[in-house]
Structure formats: C-alpha cells, structure tokens
Protein backbone atom coordinates (compact mmCIF):
# COMPACT_ATOMS: atom_id res chain seq x y z
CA UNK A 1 10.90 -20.92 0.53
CA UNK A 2 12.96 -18.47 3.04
CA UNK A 3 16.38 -17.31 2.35
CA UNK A 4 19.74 -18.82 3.49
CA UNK A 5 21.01 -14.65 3.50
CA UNK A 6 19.00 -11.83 3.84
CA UNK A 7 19.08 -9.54 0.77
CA UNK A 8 21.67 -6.33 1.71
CA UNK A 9 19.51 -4.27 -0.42
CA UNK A 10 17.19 -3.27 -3.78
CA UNK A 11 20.35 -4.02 -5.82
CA UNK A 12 21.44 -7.38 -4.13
CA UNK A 13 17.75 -8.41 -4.31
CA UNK A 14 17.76 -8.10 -8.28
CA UNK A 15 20.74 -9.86 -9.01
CA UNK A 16 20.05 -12.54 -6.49
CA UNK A 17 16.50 -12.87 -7.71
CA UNK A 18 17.64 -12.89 -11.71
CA UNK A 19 20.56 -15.04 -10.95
CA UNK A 20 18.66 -17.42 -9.20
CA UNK A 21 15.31 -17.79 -10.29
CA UNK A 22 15.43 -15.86 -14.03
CA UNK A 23 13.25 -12.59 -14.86
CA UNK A 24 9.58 -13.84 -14.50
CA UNK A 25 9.60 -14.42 -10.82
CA UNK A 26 9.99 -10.46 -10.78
CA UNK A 27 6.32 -10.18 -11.81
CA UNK A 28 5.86 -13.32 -8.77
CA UNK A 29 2.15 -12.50 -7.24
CA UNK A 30 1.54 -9.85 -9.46
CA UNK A 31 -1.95 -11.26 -10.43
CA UNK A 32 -3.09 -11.35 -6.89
CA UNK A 33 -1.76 -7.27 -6.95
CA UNK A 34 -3.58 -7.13 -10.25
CA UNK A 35 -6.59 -8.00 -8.86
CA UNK A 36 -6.14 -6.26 -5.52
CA UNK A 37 -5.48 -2.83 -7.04
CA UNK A 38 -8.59 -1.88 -9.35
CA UNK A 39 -11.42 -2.99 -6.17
CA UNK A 40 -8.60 -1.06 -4.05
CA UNK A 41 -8.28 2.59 -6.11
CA UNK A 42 -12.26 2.50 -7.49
CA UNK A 43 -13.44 1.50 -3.46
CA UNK A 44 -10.79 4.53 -1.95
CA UNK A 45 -12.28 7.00 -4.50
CA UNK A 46 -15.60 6.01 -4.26
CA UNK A 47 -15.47 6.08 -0.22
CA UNK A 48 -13.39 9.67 -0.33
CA UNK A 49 -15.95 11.39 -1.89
CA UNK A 50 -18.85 9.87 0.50
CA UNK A 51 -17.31 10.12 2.98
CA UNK A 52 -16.34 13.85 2.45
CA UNK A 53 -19.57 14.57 2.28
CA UNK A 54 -19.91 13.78 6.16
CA UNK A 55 -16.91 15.45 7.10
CA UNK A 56 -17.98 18.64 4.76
CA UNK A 57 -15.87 21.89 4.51
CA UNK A 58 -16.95 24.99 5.57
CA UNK A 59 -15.81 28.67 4.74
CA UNK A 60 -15.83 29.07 8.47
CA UNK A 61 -13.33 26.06 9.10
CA UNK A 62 -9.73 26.82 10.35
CA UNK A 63 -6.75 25.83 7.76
CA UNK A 64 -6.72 23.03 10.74
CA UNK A 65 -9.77 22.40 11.00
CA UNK A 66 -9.66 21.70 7.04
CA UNK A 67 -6.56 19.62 7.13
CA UNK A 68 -7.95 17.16 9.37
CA UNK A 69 -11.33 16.56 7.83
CA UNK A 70 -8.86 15.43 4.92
CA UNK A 71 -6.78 13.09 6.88
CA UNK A 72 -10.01 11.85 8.42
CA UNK A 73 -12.27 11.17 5.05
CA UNK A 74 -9.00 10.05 3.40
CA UNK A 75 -8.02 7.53 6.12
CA UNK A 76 -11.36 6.28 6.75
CA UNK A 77 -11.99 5.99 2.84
CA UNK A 78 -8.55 3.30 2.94
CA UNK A 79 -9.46 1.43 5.78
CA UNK A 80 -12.67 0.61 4.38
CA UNK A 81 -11.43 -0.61 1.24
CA UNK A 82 -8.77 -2.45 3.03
CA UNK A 83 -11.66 -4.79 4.57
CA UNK A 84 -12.44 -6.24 0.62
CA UNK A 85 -9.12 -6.73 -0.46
CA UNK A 86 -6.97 -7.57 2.43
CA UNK A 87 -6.84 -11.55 1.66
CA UNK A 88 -5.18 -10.13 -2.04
CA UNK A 89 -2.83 -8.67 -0.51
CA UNK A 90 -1.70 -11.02 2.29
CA UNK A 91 -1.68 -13.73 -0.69
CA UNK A 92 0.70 -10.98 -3.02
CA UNK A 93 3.15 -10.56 -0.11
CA UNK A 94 3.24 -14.29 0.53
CA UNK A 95 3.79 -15.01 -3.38
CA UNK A 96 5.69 -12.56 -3.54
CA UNK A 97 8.68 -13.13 -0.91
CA UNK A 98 8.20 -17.04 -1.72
CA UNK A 99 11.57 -16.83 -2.63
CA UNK A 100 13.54 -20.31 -4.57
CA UNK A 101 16.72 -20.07 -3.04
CA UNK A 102 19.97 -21.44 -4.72
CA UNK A 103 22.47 -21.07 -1.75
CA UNK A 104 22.81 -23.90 0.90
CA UNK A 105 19.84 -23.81 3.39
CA UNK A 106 17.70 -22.51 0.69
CA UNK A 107 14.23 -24.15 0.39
CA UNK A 108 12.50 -24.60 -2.56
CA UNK A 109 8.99 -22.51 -3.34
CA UNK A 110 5.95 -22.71 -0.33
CA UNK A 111 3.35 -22.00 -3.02
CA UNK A 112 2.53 -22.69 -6.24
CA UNK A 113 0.18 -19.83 -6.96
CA UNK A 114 -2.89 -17.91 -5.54
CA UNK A 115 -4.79 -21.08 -5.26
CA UNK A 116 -2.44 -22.55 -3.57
CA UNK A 117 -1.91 -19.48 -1.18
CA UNK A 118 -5.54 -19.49 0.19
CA UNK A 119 -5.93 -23.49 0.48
CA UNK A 120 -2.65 -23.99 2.77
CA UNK A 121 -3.32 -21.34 5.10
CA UNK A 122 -6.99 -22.05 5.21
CA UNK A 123 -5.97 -24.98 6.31
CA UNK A 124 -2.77 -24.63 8.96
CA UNK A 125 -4.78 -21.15 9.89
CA UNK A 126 -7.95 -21.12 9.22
CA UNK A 127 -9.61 -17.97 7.60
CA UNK A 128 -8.16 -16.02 10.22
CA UNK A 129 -4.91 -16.68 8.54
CA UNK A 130 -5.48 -14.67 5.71
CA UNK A 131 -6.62 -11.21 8.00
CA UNK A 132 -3.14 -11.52 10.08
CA UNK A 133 -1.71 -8.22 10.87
CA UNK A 134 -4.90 -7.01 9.67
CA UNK A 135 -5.67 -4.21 12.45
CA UNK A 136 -1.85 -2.58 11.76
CA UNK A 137 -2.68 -2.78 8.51
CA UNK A 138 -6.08 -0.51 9.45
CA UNK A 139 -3.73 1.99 11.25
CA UNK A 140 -1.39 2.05 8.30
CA UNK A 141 -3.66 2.46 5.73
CA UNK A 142 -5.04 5.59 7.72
CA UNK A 143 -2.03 7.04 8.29
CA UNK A 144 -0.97 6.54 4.75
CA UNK A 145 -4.18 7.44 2.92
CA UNK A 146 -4.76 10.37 5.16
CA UNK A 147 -1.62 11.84 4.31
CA UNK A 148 -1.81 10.93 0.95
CA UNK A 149 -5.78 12.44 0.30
CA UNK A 150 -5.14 14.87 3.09
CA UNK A 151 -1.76 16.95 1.98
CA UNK A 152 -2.81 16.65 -1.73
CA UNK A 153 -6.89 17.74 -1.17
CA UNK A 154 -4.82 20.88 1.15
CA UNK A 155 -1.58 21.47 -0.43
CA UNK A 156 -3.11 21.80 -4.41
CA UNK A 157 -5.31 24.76 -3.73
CA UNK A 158 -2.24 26.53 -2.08
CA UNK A 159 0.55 25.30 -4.73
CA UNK A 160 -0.98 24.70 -8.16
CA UNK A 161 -4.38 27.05 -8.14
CA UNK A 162 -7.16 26.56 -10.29
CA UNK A 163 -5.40 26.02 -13.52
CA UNK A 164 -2.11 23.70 -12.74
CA UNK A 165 -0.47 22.08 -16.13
CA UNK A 166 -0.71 18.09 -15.47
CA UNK A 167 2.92 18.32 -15.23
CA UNK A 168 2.87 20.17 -11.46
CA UNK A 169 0.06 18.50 -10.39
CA UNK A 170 1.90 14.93 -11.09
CA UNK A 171 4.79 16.24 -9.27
CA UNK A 172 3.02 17.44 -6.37
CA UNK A 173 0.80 13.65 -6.45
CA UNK A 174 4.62 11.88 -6.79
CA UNK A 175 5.96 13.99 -3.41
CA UNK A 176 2.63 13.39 -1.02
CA UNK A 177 2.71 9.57 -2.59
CA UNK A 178 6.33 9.67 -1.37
CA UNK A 179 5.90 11.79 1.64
CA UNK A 180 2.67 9.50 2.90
CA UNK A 181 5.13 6.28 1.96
CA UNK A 182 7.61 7.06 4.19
CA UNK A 183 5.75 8.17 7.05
CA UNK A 184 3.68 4.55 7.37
CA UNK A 185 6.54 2.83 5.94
CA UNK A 186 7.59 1.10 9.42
CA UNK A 187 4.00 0.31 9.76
CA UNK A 188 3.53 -1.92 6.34
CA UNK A 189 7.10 -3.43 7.09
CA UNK A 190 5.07 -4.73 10.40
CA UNK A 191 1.96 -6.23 9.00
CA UNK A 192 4.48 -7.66 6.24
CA UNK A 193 6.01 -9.41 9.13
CA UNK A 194 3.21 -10.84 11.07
CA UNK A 195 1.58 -11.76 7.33
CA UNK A 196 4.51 -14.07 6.89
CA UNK A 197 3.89 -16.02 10.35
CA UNK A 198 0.67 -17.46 9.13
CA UNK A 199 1.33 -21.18 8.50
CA UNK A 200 4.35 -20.98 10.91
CA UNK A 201 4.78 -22.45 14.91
CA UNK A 202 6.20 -19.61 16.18
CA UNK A 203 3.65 -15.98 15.94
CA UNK A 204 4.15 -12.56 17.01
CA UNK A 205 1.84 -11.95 19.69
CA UNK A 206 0.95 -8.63 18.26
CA UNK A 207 1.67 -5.70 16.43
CA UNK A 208 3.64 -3.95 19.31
CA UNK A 209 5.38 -7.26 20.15
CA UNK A 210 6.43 -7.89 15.90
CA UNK A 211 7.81 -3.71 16.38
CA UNK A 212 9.74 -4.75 19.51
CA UNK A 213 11.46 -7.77 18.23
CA UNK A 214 12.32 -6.44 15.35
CA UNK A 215 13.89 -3.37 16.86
CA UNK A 216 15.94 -5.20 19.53
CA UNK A 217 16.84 -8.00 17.19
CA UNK A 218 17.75 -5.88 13.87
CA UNK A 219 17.51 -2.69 14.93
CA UNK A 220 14.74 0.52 14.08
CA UNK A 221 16.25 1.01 10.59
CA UNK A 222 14.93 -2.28 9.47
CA UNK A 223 11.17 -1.13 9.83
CA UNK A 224 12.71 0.68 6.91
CA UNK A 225 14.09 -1.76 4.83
CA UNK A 226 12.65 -1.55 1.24
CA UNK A 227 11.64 1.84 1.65
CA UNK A 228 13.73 2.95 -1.95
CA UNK A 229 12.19 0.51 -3.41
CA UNK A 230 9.27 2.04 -2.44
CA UNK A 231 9.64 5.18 -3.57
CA UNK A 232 10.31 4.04 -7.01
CA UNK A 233 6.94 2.15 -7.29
CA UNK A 234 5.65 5.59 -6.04
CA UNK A 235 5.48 7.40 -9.44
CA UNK A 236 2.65 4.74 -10.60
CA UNK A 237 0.77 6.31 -7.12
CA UNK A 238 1.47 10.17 -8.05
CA UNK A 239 -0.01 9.20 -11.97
CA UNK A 240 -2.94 7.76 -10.72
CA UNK A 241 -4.05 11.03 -8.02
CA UNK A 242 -2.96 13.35 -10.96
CA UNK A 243 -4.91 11.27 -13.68
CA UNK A 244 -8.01 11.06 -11.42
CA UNK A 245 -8.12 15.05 -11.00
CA UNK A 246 -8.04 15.79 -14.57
CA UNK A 247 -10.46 13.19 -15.36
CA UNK A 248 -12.47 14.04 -13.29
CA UNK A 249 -12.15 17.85 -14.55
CA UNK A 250 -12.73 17.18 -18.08
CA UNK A 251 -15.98 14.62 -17.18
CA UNK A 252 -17.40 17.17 -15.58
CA UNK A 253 -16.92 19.78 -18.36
CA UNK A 254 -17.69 17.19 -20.85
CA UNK A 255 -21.54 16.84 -18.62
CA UNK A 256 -21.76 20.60 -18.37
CA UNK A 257 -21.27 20.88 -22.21
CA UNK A 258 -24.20 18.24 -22.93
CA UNK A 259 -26.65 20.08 -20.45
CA UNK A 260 -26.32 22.98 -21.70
CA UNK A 261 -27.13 21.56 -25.87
C-alpha cells in the first residue's frame, strides 16, 4: 500500500510504523535482505581481490595512480555482484516500503511476501520488472564501493600502520562506510524510485528523467531523504570491513604457523 502522508522523517516513520502496523513490520523484507547480503559481501570480496590482481600496484605507481586502481577494482568488484542479487533487493525495497496505512486514503498491503513480490511483477512487468533502475544502480554501486574499498585499501596504510588495535580500524571502516554512503546516497534514493514504478501505469523514462522530477517536484534535498537513517545502519558496514581485515590477518598467520610444523 502507499501512504496517505509522506513520513517527515526517521522519527515520524517509527512511530507511524509502530502505531500503525505494531513492531514486526520493522523487520518487513528482511528475509529477502537476509538472503541478499551473504551472496552480496562473499561475491564483493571474492571479486576485490581478483580483480586487484588485474589492476596490480606497483612501487612505481603515483599516490594517484594507487587511489584509482582502488576505486576501480572496488567498483567493478560491486557491480558485478550487483548482477546476482539485484532481484533481492528490488523485492526488499518493495516489501519493505509496502506500507499498511491507517489514515484515510491509506491502502492496505501490495504484497504478501517474497513470493508474492516476484509473481505480480513477473506478471504486470515481466522479468524486466525486477532489473528496473538496474543500470543507476551499476553507477551507484561503483561509486559507493569504490569509495568504500578505495579510501579504506588507501587511507589504512597512511592512518593505522601495520599494527592498528581493531578499535581504529573499525572507526576508520564506520567513517569511509559513512563517507561512501553519503556520496551515492542521491543515487540509491533514484533506483529506489524507479524500483517502485514497476507494476505501476505511469514510469520514469529514465534515470536522469526520475533525478529531474524529483528535483523540480520536491526539491534536491529529497535525493537525500533517509540518509540518517543511513548512517545508523552504517556501523553494521564499518564491522564487517574491520572484521574481514583481521580475519583475514589471523588466517593467514594461522596457515603460516601450520607450514612451518
């Protein structure tokens, strides 16, 4: 169902929500997100690594030079990934802002679960209902993944050194997951957007027309709506880049110990 009045902001949208619909509907699509996320984090680190092999440092490479072969692997490692799990996604955001709306002109629930998701807009769609906004979503994830391999890969060397307590290097994950957020931020709000026409008579004709009329018809600031939101959910991000690095640091110890018995 859609709204009868938009949500003024993170703490409107939890009384409304709790008010309305109770405290499960929080967790609404979270099984679709569920099953998104572990493909999504094992296929990005899998792909960063192979593909950092093809975009290999070199002592001769400028600090430049360097920064952008992060970005690049980084980004191209997230848009790859994006190409399993995009469906997971569009069907979380659709479960998601499926809102059951109290107020007058409030509809009742679209979907009853994932199921239910892919069989309608197979059907009013086709597949090709389940990959809408799906080439913003390729920009976005480059942007944000580069950024968020790219100034953590080049900022921990400079910052934290060889022997950083778990402590810094969380903090330093939490401000490039925050930093990466922010800066791609307008760009998920848009694929959001066009993910929710599926199903619906009237479609953006694009990415750059979905940015247009939501700038002349809200204004730019609403390509940021739901961005503190955002950065709350962005501590999970910063455990899981920390996590990974000293994992991976005491695996590799842990190998070099049984070699060498």
């Amino acid at each position: 169902g859609r709204l009868s009045e938009p949500y003024k902001g993170v703490i409107d949208c939890t009384v409304r929500t709790y008010k309305t619909e109770g405290f499960l509907p929080f967790w609404r699509g979270n099984m679709a997100n569920c099953i998104r996320y572990f493909p999504t984090q094992a296929l990005n680190f899998a792909f960063k690594d192979k593909i950092k092999q093809i975009f290999k440092a070199s002592k001769q490479d400028s600090y430049m030079l360097g920064f952008a072969k992060n970005i690049g692997s980084g980004g191209l490692a997230g848009a790859m990934s994006l190409c399993f799990v995009y469906s997971l996604d569009y069907c979380r955001t659709r479960l998601a802002n499926d809102a059951k709306s109290a107020g007058k002109g409030g509809g009742e629930r679209q979907f009853n679960g994932m199921v239910d998701v892919y069989r309608k807009t197979i059907a009013s769609d086709g597949v090709a209902g389940l990959y809408r906004g799906f080439v913003i979503s390729c920009v976005g994830i480059i942007v944000y993944r580069g950024c968020y391999f790219g100034f953590y890969d080049t900022l921990r060397p400079i910052l934290l050194g060889d022997n950083a307590s778990v402590l810094l290097s969380f903090a330093l994950g939490y401000v490039v997951t925050i930093s990466a957020g922010l800066v791609s931020y307008p760009i998920d709000t848009i694929r959001r957007r066009m993910m929710m026409t599926s199903g619906e008579a009237v479609k953006y004709k694009g990415s750059l027309d979905c940015a247009m009329v939501i700038i002349k018809n809200e204004g730019f600031m609403s390509l940021m709506k739901g961005a503190g939101a955002n950065i709350l959910r962005g501590v999970a991000g910063a455990g899981v880049l920390a996590g990974f690095d000293k994992f991976q640091a005491l695996y590799i110890a842990w190998r070099l110990g049984n070699e060498k018995k």
